[in-house]
N, C-alpha and C. Protein backbone atom coordinates (compact mmCIF):
# COMPACT_ATOMS: atom_id res chain seq x y z
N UNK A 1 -1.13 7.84 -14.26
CA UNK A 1 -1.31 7.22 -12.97
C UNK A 1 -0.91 5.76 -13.07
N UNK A 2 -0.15 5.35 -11.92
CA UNK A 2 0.45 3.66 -12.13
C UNK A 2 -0.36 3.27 -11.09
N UNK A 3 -0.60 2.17 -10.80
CA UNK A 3 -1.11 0.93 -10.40
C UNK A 3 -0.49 -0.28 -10.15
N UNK A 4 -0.24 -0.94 -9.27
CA UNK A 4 0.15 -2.18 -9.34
C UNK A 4 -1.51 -3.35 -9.42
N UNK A 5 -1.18 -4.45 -10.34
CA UNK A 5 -2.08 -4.93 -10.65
C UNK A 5 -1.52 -6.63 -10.49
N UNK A 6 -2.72 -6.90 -9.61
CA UNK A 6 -2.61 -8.66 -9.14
C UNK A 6 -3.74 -8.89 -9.35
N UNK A 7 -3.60 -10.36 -9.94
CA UNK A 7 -4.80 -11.17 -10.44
C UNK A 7 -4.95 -12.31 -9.62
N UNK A 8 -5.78 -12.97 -9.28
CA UNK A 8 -5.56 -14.11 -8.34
C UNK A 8 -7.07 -15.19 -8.90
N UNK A 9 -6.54 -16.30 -8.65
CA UNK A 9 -7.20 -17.38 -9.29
C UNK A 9 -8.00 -18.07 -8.19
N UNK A 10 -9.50 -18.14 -7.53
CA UNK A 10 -10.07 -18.53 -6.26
C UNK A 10 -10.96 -19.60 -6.24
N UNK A 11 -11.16 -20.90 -5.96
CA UNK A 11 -11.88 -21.52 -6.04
C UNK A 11 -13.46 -21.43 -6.02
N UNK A 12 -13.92 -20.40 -4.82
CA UNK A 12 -14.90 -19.48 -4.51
C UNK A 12 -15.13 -18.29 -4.21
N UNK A 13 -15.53 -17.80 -5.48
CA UNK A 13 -15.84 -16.42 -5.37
C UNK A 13 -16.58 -15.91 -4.73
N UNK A 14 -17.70 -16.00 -4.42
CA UNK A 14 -18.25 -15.26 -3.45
C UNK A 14 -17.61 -14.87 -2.21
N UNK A 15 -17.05 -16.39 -1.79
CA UNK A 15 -16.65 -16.32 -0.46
C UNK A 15 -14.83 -15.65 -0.32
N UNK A 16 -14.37 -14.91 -1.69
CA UNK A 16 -13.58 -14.71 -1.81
C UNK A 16 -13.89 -13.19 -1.85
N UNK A 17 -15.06 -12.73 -2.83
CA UNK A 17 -15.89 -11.37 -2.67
C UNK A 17 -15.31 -10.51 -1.46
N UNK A 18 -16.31 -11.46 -0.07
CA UNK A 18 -16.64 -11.46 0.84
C UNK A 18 -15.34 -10.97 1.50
N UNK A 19 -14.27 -11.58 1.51
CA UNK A 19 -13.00 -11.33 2.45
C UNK A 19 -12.13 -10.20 2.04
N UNK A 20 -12.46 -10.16 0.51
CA UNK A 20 -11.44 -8.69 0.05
C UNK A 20 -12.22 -7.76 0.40
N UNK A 21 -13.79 -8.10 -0.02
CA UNK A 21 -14.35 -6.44 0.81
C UNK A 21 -13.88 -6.18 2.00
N UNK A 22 -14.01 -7.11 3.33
CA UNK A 22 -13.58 -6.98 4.47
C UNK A 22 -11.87 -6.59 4.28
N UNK A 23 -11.31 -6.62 4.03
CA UNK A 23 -9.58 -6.43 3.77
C UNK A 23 -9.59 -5.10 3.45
N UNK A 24 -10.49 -4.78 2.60
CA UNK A 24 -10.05 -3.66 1.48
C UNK A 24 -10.67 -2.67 2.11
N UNK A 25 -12.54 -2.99 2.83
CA UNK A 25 -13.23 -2.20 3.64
C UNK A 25 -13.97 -1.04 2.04
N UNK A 26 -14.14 -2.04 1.48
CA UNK A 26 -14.70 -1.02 0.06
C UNK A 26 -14.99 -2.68 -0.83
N UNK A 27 -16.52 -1.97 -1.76
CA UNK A 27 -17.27 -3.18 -2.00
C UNK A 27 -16.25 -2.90 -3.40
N UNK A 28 -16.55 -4.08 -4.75
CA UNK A 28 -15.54 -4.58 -5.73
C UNK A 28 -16.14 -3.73 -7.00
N UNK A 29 -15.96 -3.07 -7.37
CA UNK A 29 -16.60 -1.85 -8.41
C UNK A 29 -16.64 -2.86 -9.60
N UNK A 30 -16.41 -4.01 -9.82
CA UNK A 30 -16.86 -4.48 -11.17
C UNK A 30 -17.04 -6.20 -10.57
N UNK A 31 -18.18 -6.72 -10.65
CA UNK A 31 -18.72 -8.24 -10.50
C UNK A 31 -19.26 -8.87 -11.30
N UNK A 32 -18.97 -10.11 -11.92
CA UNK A 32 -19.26 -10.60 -12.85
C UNK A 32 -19.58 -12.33 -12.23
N UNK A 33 -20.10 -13.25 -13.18
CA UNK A 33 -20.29 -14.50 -12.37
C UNK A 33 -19.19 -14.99 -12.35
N UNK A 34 -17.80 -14.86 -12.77
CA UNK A 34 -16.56 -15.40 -12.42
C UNK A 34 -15.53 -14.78 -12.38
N UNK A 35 -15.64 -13.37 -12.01
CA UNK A 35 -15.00 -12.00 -11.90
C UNK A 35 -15.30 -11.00 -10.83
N UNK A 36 -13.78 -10.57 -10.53
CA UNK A 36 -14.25 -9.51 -9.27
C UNK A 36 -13.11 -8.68 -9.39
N UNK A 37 -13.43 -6.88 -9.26
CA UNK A 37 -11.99 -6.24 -9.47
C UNK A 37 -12.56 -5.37 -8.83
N UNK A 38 -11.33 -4.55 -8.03
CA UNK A 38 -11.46 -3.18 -7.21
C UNK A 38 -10.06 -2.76 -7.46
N UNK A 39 -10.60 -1.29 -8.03
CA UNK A 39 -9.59 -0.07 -8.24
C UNK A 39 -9.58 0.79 -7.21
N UNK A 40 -8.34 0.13 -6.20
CA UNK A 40 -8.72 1.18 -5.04
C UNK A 40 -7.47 2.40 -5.33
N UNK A 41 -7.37 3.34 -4.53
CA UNK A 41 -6.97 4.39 -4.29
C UNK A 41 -5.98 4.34 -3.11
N UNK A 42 -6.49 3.72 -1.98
CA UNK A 42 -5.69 3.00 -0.97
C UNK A 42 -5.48 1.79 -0.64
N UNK A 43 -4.89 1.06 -0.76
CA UNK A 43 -3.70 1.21 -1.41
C UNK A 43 -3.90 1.63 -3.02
N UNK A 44 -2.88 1.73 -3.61
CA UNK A 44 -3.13 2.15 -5.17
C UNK A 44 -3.03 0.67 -6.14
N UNK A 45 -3.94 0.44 -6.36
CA UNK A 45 -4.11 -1.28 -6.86
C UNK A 45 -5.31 -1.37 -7.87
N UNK A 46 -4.94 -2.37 -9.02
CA UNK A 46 -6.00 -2.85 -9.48
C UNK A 46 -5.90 -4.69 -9.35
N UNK A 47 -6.57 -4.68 -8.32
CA UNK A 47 -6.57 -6.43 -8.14
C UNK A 47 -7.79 -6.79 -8.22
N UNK A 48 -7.35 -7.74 -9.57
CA UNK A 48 -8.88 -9.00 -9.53
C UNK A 48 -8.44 -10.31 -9.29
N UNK A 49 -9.71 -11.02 -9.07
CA UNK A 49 -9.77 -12.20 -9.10
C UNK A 49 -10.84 -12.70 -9.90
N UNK A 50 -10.63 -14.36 -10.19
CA UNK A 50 -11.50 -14.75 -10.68
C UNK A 50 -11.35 -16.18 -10.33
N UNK A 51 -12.72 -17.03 -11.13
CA UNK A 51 -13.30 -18.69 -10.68
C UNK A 51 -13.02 -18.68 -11.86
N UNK A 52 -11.97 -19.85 -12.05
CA UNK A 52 -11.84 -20.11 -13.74
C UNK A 52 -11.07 -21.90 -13.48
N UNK A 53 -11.06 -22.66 -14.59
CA UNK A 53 -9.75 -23.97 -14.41
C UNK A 53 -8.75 -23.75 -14.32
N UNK A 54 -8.37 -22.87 -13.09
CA UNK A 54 -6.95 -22.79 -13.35
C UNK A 54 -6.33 -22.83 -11.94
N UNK A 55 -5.09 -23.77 -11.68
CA UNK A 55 -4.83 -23.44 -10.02
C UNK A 55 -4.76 -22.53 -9.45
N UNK A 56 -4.95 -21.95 -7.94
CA UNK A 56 -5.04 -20.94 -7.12
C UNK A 56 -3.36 -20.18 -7.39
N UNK A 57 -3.65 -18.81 -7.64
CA UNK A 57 -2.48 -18.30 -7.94
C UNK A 57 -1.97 -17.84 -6.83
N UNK A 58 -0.87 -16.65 -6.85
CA UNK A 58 -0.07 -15.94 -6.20
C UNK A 58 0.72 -16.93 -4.89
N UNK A 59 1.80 -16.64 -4.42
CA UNK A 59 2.26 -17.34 -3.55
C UNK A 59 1.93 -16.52 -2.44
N UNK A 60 2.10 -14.89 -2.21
CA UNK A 60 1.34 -13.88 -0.73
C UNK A 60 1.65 -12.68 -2.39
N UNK A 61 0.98 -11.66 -1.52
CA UNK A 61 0.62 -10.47 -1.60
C UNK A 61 0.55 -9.98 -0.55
N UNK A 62 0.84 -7.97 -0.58
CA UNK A 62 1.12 -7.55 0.69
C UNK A 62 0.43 -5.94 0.47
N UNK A 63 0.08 -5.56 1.65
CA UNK A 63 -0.12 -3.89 1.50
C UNK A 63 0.93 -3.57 2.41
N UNK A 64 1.44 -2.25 2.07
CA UNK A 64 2.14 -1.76 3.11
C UNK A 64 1.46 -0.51 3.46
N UNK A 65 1.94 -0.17 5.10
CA UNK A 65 1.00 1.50 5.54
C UNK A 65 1.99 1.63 6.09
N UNK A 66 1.44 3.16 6.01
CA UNK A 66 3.00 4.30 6.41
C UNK A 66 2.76 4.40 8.13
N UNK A 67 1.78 4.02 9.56
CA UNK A 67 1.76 3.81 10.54
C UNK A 67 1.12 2.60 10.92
N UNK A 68 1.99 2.48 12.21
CA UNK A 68 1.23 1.15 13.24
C UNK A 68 -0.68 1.29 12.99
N UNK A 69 -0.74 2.12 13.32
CA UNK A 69 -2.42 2.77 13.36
C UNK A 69 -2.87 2.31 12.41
N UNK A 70 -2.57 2.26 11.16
CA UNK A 70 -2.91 1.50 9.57
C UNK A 70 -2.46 0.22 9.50
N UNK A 71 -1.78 -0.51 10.29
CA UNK A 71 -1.70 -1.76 10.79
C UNK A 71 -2.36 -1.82 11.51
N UNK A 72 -2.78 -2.03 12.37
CA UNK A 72 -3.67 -2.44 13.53
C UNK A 72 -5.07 -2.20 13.24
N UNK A 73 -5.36 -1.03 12.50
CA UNK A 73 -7.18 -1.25 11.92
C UNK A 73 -7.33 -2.48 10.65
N UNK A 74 -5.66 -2.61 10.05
CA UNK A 74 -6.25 -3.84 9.56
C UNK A 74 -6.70 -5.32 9.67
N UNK A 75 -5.42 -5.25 10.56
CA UNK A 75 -5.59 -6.88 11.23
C UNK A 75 -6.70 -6.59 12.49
N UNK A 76 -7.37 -5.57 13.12
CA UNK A 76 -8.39 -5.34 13.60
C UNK A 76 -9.56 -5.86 12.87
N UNK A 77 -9.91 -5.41 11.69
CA UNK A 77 -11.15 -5.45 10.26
C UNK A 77 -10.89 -7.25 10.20
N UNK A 78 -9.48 -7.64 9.71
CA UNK A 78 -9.67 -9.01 9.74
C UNK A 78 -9.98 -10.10 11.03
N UNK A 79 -9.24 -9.53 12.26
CA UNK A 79 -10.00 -10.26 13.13
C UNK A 79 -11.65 -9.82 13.43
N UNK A 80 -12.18 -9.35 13.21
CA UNK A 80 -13.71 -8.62 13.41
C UNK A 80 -14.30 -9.60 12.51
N UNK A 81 -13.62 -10.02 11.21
CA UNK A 81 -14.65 -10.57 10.08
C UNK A 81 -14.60 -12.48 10.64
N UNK A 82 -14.01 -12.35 11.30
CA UNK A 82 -13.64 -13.95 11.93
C UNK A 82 -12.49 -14.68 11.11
N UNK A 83 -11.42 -14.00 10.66
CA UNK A 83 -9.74 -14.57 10.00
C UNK A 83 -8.93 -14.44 10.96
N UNK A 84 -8.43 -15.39 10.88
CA UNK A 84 -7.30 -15.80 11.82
C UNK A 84 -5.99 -15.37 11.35
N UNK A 85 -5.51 -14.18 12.02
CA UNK A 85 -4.50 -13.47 12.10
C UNK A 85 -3.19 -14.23 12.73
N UNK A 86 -1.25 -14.12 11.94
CA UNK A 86 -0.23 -14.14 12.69
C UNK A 86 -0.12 -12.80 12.73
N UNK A 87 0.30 -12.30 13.65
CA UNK A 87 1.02 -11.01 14.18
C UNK A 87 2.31 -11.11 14.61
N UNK A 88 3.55 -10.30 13.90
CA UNK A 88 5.05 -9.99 14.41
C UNK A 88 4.93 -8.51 14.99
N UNK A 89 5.64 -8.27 15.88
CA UNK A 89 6.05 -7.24 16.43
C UNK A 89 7.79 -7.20 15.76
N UNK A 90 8.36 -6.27 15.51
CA UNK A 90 9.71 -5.86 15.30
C UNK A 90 10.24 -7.01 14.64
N UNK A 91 9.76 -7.35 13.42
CA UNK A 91 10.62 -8.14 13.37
C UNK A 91 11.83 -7.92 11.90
N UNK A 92 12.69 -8.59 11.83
CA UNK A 92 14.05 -8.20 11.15
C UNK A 92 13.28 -9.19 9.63
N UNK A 93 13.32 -8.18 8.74
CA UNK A 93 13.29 -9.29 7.21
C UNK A 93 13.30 -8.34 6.20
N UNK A 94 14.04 -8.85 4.85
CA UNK A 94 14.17 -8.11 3.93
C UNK A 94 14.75 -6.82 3.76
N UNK A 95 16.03 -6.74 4.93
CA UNK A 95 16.81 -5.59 5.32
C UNK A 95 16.03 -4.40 6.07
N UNK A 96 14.79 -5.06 6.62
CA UNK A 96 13.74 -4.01 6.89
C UNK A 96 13.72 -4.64 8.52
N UNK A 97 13.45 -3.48 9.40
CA UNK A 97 12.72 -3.63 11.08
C UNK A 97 10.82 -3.55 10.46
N UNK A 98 10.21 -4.55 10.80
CA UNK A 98 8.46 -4.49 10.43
C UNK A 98 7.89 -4.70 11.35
N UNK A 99 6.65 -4.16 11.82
CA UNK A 99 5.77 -4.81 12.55
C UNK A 99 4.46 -5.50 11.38
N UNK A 100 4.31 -6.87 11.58
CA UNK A 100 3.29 -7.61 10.23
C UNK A 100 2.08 -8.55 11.19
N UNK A 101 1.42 -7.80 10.06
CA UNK A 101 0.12 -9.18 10.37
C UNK A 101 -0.12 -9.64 9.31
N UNK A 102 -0.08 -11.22 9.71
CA UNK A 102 -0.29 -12.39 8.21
C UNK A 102 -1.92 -12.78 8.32
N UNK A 103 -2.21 -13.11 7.42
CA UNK A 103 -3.69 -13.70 7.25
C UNK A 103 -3.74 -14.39 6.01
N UNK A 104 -4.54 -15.77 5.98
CA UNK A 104 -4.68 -16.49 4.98
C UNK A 104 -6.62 -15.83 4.26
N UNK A 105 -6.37 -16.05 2.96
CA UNK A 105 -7.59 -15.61 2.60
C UNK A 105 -8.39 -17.31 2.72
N UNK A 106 -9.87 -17.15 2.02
CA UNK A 106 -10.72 -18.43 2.10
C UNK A 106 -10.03 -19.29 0.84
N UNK A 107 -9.03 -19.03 0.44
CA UNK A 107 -8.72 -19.70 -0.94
C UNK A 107 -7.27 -20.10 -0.14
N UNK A 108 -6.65 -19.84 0.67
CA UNK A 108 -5.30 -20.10 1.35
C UNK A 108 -3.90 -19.02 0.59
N UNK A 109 -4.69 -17.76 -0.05
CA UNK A 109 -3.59 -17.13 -0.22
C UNK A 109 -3.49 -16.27 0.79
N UNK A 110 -1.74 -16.32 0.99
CA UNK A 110 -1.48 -15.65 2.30
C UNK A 110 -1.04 -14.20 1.70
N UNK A 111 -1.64 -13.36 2.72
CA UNK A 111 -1.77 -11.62 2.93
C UNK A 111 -0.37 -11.09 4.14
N UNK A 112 0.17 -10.75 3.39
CA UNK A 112 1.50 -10.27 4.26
C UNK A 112 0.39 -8.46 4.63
N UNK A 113 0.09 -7.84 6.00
CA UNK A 113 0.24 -6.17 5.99
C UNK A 113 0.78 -6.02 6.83
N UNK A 114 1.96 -5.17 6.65
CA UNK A 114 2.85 -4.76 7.54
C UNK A 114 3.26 -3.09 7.21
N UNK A 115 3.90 -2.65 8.51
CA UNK A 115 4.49 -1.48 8.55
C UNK A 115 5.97 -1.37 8.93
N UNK A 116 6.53 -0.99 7.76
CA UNK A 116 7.93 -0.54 7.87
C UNK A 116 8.56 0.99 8.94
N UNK A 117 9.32 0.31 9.72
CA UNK A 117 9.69 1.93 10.38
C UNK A 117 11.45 1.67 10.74
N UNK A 118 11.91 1.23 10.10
CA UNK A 118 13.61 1.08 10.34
C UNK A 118 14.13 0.38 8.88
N UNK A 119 15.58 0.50 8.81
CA UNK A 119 16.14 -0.58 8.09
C UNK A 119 17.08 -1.50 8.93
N UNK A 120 17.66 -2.41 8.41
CA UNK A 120 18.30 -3.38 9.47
C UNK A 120 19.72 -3.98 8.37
N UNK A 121 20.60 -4.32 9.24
CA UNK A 121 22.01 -4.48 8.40
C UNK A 121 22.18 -6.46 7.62
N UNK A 122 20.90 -7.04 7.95
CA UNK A 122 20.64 -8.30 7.61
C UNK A 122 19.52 -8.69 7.24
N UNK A 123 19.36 -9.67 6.13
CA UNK A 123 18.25 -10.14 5.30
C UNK A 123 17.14 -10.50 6.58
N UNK A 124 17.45 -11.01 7.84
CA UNK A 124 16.38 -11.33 8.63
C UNK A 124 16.24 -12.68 8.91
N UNK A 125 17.03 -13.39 9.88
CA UNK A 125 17.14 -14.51 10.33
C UNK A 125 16.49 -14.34 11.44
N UNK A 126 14.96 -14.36 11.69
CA UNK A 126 14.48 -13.94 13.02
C UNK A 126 13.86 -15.22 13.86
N UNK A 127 12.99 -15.08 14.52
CA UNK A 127 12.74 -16.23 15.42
C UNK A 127 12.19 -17.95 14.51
N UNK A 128 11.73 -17.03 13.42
CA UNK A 128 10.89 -18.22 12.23
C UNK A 128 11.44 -19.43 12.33
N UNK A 129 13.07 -19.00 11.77
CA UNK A 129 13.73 -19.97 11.42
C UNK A 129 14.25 -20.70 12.99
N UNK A 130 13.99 -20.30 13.90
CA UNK A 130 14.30 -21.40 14.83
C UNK A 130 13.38 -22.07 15.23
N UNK A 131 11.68 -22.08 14.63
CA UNK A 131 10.78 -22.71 15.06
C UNK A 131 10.67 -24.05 14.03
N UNK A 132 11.32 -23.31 12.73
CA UNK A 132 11.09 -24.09 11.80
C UNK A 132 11.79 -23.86 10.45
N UNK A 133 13.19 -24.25 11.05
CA UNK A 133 14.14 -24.24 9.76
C UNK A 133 13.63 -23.52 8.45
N UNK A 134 12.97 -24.92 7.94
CA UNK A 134 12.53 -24.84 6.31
C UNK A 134 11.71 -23.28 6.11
N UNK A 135 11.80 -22.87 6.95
CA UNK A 135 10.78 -21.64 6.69
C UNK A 135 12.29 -20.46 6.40
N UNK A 136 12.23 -19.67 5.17
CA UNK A 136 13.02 -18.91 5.35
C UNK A 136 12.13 -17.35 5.25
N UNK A 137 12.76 -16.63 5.18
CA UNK A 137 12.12 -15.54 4.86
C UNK A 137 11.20 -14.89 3.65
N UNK A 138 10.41 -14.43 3.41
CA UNK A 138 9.48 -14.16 2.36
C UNK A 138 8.74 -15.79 1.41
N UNK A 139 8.99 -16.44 2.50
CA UNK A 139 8.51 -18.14 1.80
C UNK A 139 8.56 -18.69 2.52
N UNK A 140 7.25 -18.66 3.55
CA UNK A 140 6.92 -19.00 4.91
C UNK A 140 5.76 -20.08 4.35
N UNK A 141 5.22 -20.91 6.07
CA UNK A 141 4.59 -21.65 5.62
C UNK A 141 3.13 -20.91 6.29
N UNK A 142 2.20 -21.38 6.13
CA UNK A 142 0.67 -20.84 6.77
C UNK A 142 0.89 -20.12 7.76
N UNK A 143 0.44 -18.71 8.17
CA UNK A 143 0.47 -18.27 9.58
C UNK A 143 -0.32 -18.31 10.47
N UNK A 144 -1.33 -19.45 10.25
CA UNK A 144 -2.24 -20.05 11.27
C UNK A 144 -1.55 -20.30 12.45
N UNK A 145 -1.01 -21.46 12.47
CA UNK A 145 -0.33 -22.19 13.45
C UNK A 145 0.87 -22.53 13.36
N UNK A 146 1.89 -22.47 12.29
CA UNK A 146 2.90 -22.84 11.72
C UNK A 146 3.82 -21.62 11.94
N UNK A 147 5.29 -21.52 11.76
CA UNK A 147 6.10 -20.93 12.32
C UNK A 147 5.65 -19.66 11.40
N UNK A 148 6.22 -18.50 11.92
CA UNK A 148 5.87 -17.11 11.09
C UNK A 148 6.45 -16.70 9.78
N UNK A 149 5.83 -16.26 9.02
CA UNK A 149 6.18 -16.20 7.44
C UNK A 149 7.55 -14.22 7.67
N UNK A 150 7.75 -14.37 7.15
CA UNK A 150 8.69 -13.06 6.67
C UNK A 150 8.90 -12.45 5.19
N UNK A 151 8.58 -11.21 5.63
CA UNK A 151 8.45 -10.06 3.78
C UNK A 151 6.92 -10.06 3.62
């Protein structure tokens, strides 16, 4: 059995606990005072985190689901927990047509979940980059308020 496995580095754990349960919707099968890991099944992942001296890792991480319906209960679960969701409809990136919802965690790592349902004949020059140049695709800036991230 394979796994993809991400580690992520959080200033506060608890309050980091707190948001992957809500994300994941399943509590962290192993807790420690500066450790947290869940072996989920859905997605197929072993991601921990931990409180250690070390800067906040990952630049995004992403789940993907095979329907809109598995998009939308997620960024549903995250708006319910009080995270502030970007949402794309159709949009063109990574040779892919996606519909995505972005969310920053309490540590500011950004959560790409999106659903793939097309391919597209270009890397994805979509509205981002006319809000805000410097933003290219898959290396976006915050999707709070700032132009929309892509990948």
């Amino acid at each position: 059995m394979k796994r993809i496995h991400l580690h992520v580095s959080v200033p506060d754990l608890a309050r980091s606990i707190q948001f992957y349960e809500t994300l994941f919707g399943a509590p962290a099968s192993v807790v420690e005072g500066d450790y947290a890991k869940w072996m989920l099944d859905d997605p197929r992942v072993n991601f921990a985190i931990s409180q250690r001296d070390r800067a906040g890792g990952v630049d995004h991480v992403g789940i993907q689901v095979d329907s809109a319906a598995e998009l939308g209960e997620l960024a549903t679960r995250l708006k319910d927990a009080g995270a502030v969701t970007f949402d794309q409809e159709a949009t063109t990136c990574c040779y892919a047509k996606s519909d995505k919802s972005w969310v920053n965690d309490p540590s500011g790592l950004r959560w790409e979940t999106f659903y793939t349902f097309g391919q597209a004949t270009s890397y994805g020059e979509d509205e981002a980059l006319a809000i805000a140049p410097a933003a290219a695709c898959c290396g976006a800036p915050t999707p709070v308020a700032a132009a929309p991230p892509c990948c």
